[in-house]
Protein backbone atom coordinates (compact mmCIF):
# COMPACT_ATOMS: atom_id res chain seq x y z
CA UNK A 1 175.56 -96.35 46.14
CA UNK A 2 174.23 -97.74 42.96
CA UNK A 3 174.94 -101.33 41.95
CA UNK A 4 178.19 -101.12 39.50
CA UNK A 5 176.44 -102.48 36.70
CA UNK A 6 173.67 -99.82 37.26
CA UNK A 7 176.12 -96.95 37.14
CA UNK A 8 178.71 -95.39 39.13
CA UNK A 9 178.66 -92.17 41.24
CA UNK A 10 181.35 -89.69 40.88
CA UNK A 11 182.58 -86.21 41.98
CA UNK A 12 181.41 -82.78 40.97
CA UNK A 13 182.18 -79.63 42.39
CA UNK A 14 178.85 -77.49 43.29
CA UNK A 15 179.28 -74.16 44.29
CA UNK A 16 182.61 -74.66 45.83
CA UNK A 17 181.42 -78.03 47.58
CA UNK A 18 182.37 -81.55 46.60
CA UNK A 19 179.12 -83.64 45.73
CA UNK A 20 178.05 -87.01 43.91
CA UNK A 21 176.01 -87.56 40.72
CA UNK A 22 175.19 -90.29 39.60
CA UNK A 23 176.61 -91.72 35.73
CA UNK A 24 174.71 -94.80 34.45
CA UNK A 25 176.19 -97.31 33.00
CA UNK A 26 175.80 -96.92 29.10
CA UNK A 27 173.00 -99.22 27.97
CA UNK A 28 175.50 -100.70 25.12
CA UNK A 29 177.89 -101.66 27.96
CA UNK A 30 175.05 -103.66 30.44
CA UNK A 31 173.74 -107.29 30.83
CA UNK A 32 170.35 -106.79 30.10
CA UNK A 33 169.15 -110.23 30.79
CA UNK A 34 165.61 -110.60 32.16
CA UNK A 35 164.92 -113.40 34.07
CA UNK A 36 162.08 -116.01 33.21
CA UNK A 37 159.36 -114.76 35.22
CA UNK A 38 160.20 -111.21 33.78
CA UNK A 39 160.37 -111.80 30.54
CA UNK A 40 156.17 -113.82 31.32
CA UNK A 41 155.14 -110.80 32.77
CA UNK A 42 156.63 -108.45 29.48
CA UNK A 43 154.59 -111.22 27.25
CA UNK A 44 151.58 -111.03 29.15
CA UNK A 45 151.69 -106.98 29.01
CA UNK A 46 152.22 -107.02 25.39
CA UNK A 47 149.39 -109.75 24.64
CA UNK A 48 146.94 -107.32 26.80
CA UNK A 49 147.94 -104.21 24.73
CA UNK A 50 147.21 -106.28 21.45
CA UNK A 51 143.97 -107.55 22.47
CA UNK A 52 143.36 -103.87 23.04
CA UNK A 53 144.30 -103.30 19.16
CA UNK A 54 142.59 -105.49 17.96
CA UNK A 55 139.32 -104.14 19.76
CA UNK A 56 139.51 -100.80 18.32
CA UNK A 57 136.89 -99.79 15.64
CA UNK A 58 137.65 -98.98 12.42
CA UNK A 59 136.60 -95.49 12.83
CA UNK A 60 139.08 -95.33 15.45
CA UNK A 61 140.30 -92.04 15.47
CA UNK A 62 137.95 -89.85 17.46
CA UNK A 63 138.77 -92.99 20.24
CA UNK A 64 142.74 -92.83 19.38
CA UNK A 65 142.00 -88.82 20.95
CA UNK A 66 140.28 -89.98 23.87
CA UNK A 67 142.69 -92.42 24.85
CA UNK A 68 145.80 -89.81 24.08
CA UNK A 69 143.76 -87.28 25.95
CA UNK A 70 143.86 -90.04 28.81
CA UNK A 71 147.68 -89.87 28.41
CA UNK A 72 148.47 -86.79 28.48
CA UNK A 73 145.78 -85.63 31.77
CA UNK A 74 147.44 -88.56 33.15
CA UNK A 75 151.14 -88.06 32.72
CA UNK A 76 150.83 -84.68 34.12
CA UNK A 77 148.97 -85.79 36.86
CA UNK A 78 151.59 -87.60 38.38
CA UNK A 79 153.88 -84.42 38.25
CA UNK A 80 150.67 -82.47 40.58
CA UNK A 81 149.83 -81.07 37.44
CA UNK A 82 145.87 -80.89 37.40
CA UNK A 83 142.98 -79.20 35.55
CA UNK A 84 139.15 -80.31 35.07
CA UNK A 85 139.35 -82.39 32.12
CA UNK A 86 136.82 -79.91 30.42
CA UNK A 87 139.21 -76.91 30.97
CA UNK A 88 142.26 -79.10 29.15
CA UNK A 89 139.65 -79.89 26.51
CA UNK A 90 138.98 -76.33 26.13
CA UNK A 91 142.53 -74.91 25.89
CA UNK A 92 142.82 -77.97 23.16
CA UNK A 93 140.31 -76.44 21.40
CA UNK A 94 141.87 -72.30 21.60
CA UNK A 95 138.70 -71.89 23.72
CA UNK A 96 140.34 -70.79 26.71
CA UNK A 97 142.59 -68.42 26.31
CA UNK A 98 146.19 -67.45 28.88
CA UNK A 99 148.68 -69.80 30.49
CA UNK A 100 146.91 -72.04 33.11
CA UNK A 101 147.51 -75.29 34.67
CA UNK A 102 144.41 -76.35 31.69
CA UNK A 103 147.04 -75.66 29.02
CA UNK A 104 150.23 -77.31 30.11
CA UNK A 105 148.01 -80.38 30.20
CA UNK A 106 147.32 -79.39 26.71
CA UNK A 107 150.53 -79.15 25.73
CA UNK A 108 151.61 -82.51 27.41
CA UNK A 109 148.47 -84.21 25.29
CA UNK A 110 150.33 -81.83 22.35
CA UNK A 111 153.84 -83.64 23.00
CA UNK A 112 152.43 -86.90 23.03
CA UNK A 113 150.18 -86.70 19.83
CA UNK A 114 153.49 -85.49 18.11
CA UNK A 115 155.34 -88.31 19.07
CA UNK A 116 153.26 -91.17 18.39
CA UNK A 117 152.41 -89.49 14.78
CA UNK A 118 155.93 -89.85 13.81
CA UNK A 119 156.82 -93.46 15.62
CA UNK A 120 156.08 -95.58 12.27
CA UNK A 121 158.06 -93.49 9.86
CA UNK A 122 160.54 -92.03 11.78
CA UNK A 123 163.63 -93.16 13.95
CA UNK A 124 164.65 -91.58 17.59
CA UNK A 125 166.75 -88.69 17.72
CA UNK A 126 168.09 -86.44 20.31
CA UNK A 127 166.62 -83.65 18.11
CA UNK A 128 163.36 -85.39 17.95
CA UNK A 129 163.71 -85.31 22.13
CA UNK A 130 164.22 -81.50 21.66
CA UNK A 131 161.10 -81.01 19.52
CA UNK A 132 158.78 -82.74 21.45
CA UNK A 133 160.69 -80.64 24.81
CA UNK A 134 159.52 -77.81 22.96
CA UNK A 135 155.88 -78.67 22.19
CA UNK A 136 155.68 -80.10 25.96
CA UNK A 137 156.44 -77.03 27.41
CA UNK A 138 154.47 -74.44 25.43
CA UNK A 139 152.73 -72.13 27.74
CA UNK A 140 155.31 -73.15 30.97
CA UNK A 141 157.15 -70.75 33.12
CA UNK A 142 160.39 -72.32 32.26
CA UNK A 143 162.82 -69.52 30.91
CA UNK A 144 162.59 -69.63 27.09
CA UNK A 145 166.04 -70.59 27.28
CA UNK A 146 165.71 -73.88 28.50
CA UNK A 147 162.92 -74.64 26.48
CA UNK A 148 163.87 -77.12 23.68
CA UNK A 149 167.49 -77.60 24.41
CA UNK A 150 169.74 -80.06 26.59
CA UNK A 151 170.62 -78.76 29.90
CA UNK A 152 174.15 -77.14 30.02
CA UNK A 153 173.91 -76.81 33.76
CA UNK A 154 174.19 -79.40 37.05
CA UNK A 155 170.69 -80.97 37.70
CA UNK A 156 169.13 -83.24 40.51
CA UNK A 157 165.93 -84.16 41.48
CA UNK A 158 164.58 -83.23 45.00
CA UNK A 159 165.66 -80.89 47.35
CA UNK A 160 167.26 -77.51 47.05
CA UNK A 161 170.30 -77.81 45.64
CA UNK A 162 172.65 -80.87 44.59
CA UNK A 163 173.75 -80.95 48.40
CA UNK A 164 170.54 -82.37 49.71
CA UNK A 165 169.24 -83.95 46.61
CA UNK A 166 167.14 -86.62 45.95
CA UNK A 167 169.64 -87.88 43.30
CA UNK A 168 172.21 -85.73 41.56
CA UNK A 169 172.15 -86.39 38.02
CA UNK A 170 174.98 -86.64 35.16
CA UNK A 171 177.03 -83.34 34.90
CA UNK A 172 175.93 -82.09 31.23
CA UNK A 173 179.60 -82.88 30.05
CA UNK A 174 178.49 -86.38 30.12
CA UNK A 175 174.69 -86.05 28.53
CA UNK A 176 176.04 -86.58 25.29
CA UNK A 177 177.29 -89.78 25.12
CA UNK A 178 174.40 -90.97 27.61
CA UNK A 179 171.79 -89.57 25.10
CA UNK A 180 173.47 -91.24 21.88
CA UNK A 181 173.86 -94.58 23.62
CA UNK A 182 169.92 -94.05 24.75
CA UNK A 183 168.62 -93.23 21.37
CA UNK A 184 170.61 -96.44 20.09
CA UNK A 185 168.65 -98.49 22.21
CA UNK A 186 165.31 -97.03 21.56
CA UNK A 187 165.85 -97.63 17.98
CA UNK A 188 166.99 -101.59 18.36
CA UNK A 189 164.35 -103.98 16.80
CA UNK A 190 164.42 -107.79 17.50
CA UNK A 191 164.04 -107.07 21.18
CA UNK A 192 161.26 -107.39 23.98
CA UNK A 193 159.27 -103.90 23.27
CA UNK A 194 158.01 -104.20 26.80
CA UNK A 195 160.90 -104.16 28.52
CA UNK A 196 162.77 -102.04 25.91
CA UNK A 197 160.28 -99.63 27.04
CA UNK A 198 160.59 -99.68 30.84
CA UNK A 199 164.61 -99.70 30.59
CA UNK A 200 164.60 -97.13 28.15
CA UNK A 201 162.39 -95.04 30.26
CA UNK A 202 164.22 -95.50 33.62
CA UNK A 203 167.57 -94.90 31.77
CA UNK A 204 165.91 -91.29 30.26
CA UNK A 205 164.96 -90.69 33.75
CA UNK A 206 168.87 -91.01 35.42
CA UNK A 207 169.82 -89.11 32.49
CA UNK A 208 167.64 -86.24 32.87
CA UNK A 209 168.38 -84.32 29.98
CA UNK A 210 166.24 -81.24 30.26
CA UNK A 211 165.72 -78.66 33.03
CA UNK A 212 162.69 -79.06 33.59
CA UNK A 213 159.76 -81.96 32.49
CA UNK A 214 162.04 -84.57 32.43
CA UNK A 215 158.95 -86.88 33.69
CA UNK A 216 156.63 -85.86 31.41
CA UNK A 217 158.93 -86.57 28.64
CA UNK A 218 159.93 -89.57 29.84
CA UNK A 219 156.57 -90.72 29.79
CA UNK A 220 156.21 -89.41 25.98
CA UNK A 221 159.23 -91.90 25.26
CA UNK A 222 157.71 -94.51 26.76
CA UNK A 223 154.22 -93.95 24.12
CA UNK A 224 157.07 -93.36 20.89
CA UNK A 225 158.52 -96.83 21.90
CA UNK A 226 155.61 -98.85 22.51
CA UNK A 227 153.59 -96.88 19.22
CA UNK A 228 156.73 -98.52 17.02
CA UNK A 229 157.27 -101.57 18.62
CA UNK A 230 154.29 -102.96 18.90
CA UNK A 231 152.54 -101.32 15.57
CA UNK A 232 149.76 -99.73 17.31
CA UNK A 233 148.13 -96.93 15.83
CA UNK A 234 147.70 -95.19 19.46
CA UNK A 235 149.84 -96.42 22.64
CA UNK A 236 147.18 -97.75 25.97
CA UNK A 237 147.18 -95.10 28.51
CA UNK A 238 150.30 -96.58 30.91
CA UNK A 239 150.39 -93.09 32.52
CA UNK A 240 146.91 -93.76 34.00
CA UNK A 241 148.05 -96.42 35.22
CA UNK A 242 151.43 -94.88 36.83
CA UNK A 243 149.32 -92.53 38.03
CA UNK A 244 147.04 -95.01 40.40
CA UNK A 245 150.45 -96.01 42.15
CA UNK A 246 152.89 -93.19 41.88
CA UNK A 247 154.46 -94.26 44.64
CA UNK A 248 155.64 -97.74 43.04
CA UNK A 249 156.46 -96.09 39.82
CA UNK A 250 159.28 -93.99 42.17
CA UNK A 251 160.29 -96.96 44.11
CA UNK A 252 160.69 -98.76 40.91
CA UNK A 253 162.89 -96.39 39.67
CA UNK A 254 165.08 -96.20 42.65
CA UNK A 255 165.09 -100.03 41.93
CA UNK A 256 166.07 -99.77 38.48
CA UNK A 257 169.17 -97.33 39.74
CA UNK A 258 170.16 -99.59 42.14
CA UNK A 259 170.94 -102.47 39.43
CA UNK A 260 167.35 -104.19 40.62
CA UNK A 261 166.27 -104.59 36.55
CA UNK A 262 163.83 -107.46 37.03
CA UNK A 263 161.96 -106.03 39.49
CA UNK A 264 161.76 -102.18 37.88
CA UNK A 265 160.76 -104.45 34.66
CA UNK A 266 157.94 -106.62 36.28
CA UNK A 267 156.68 -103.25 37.71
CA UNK A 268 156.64 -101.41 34.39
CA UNK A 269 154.97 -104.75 32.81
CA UNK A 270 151.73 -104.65 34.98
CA UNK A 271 152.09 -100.94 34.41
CA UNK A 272 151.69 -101.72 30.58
CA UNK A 273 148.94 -104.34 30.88
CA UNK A 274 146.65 -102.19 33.24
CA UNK A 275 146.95 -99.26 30.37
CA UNK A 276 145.83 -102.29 27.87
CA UNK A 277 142.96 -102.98 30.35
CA UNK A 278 142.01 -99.48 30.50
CA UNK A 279 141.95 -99.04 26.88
CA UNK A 280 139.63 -102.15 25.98
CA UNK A 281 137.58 -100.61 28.80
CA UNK A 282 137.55 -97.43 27.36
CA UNK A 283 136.31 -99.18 23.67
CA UNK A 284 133.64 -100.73 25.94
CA UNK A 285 132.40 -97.67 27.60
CA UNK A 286 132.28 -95.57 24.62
CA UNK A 287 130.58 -97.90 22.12
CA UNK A 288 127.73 -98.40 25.00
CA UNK A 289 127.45 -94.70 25.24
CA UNK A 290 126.91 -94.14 21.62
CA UNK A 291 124.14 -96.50 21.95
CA UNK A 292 122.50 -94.83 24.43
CA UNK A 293 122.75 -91.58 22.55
CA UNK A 294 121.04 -92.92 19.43
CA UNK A 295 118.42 -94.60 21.56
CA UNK A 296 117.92 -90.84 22.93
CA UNK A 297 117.32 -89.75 19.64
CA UNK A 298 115.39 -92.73 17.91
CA UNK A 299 112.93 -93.48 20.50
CA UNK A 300 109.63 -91.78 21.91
CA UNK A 301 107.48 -88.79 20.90
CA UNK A 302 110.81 -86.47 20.52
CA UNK A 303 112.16 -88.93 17.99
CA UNK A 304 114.36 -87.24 15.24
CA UNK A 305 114.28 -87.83 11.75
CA UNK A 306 117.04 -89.70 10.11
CA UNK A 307 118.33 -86.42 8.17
CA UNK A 308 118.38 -84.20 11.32
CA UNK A 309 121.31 -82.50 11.79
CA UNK A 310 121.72 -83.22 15.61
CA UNK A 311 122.39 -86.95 13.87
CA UNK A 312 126.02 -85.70 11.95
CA UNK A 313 126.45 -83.36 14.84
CA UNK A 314 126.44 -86.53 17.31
CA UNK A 315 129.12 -87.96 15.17
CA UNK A 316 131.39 -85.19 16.05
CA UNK A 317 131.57 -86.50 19.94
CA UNK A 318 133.81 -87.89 20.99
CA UNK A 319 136.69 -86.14 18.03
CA UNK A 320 135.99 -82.53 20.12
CA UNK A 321 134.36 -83.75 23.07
CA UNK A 322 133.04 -79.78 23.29
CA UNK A 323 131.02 -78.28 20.65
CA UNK A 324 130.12 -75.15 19.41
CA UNK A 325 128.14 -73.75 16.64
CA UNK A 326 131.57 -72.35 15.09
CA UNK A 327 132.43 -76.30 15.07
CA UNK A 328 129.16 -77.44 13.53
CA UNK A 329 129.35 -74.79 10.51
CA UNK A 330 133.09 -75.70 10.11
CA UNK A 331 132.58 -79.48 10.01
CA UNK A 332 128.98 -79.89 8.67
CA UNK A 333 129.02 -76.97 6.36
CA UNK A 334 125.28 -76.19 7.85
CA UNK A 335 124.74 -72.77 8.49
CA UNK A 336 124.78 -71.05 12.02
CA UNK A 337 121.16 -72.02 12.71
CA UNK A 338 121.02 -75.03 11.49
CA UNK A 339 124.14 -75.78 13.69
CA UNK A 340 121.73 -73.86 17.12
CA UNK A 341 119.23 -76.22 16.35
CA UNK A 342 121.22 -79.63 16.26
CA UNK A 343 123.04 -78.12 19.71
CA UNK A 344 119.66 -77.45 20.92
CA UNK A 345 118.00 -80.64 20.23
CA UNK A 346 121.03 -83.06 21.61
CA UNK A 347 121.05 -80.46 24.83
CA UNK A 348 116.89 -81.53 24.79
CA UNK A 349 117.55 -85.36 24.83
CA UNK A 350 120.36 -85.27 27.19
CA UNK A 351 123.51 -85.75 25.21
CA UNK A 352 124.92 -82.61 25.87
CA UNK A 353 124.83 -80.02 28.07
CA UNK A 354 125.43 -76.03 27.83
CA UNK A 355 128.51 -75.03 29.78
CA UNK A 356 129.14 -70.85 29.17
CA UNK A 357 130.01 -69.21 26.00
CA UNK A 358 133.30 -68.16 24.47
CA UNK A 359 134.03 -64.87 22.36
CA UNK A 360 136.02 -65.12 19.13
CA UNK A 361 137.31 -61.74 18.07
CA UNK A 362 134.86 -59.04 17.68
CA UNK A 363 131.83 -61.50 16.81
CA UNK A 364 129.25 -62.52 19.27
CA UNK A 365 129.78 -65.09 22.02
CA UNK A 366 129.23 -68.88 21.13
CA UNK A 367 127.27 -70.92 23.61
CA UNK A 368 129.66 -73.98 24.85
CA UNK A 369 128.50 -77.58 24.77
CA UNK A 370 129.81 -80.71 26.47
CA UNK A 371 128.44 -84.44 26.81
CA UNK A 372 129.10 -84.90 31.10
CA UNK A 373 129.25 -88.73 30.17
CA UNK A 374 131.74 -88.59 27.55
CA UNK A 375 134.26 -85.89 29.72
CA UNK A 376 133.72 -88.46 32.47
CA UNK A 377 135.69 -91.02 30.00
CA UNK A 378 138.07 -88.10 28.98
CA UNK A 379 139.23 -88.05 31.95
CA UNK A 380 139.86 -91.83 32.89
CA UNK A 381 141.11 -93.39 35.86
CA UNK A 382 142.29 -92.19 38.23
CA UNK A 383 140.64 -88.86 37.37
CA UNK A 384 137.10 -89.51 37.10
């Protein structure tokens, strides 16, 4: 039985049988008071993810990818969703054609890139859930009909049916007042983002409001909340780090349901500064890459000259992470050969590395190109 304060279990007929399901409390109605030590650890987090900030480049987008790409692998990972980072990196691209596990990680990457693009101009909405829902789940099995929308039907998590559940969640009657009183919250300034973020989060997860990638989504909320809150111009990976203890992230839930809101928050706060952590570790990792690739290609008998075109195709890692010569000509404006010969000569010096072809329409097949080092990063912890 959930603390009172938590929420409150009450009685829904399933199939002809009396179960429980589980209301939370409206967020509007609860004590939210951290204590102390809490509300250190939510500083702490924060400080980590803004000395992250400030470490990003000023060329920071083709980073801002990687570390969304690190996101959305991650976040799907912890629902047993998996794919070589290469193949999600190639369904990105519409170089891998058909619905495969590679391209509901693409999608998840899809939902989260949507959301953070809109989390400085725009406010939550329960349409805005929807929307993302939709672009989450492109390429799923879930019945088109549930794709998108709220759930109009009894859900629970675990188990077969609401009789030997897991947790039986709100009956849909309810969803809309839990959903307005969510989005409320989300969109309160003048409050501790951290653990806005983790109680926010928790609270989406009770609700459940979809049939199906509730987790995901949650996790997509939890990047919208911390993009806006703390100005960032791309949220730290916290799914990579939810994903190195997935079995704390449940327990803290369960903790969080049973009224235990420090402890759920303290979880969610190391969860936050090990994604900051990652993410200055990332900036590290890539910038001494990059060195080593232009010390490939400035040093020894092989050296290139400064208007090569393997130089402007290098700049293109890590933005597309797999290159072509379709992606050379459409970037570099150089022609087909000239975009060959820059592939060739960064596949000479070890940047890259050939890795199949891929047929466009009737034209001939295009030779596939990936850096092992920089998929390696991709991927991040704990998928490396």
């Amino acid at each position: 039985m959930a603390d009172e304060q938590a929420g409150r279990e009450v009685d829904i007929l399933w199939r002809g049988r009396k179960v429980r399901a589980l209301v939370p409390t409206l967020l509007a109605d609860r004590d939210l008071t951290l204590n102390i030590a809490t509300v250190a650890r939510t500083a702490t987090a924060a400080a980590e993810v803004g000395h992250a900030a400030e470490a990003l480049p000023e060329d920071y987008d083709a980073l801002a990818r990687l570390l969304l790409r690190s996101e959305g692998v991650a976040s799907s990972y912890v629902e047993g969703i998996r794919a070589p980072v290469v193949d999600v990196v190639l369904a990105e691209e519409n170089l891998a054609p058909g619905v495969t596990s590679a391209s509901w990680v693409a999608s998840n990457l899809a939902a989260v890139t949507e959301a953070v693009a809109t989390a400085a101009t725009t406010a939550l909405s329960v349409e805005a859930l929807c929307e993302w829902h939709r672009t989450l789940m492109t390429g799923s099995p879930t019945p088109e009909r549930y794709v998108g929308m709220i759930r109009d039907e009894q859900g629970w998590i675990g188990g077969n049916d609401p009789t030997d559940a897991h947790l039986v969640t709100p009956p849909p009657e309810r969803l809309d007042t839990l959903l307005d009183d969510l989005v409320r919250y989300a969109n309160r300034e003048g409050i501790d983002p951290v653990a806005q973020t983790a109680i926010a989060h928790a609270q989406f997860e009770i609700i459940h409001p979809f049939s199906d990638g509730n987790g995901r989504m949650g996790r997509v909320l939890v990047a919208w909340i911390l993009t806006k809150r703390l100005s960032l111009v791309t949220p730290p990976p916290v799914s990579a780090a939810i994903a190195a203890d997935v079995g704390g992230y449940a327990s803290g839930l369960v903790l969080y349901r049973f009224g235990e809101l420090d402890r759920w928050v303290q979880w969610f706060a190391a969860a936050v500064r090990d994604g900051g952590r990652a993410q200055r570790q990332l900036i590290s990792e890539l910038s001494a890459l990059k060195a080593r690739w232009r010390e490939r290609l400035s040093s020894g008998e092989r050296a290139l000259r400064s208007d090569a075109k393997a130089w402007a195709a290098l700049g293109l890692l890590a933005r597309h992470v797999v290159l072509t010569s379709d992606v050379l000509t459409r970037e570099l404006g150089v022609s087909n050969k000239g975009a060959l010969d820059a592939l060739r000569q960064l596949a000479e010096r070890g940047v890259l590395l050939e890795y199949g072809t891929v047929t466009r329409g009737r034209g001939q097949p295009s030779k596939l190109y990936v850096s092992k080092e920089l998929l390696a990063l991709a991927g991040s912890s704990p998928l490396r």
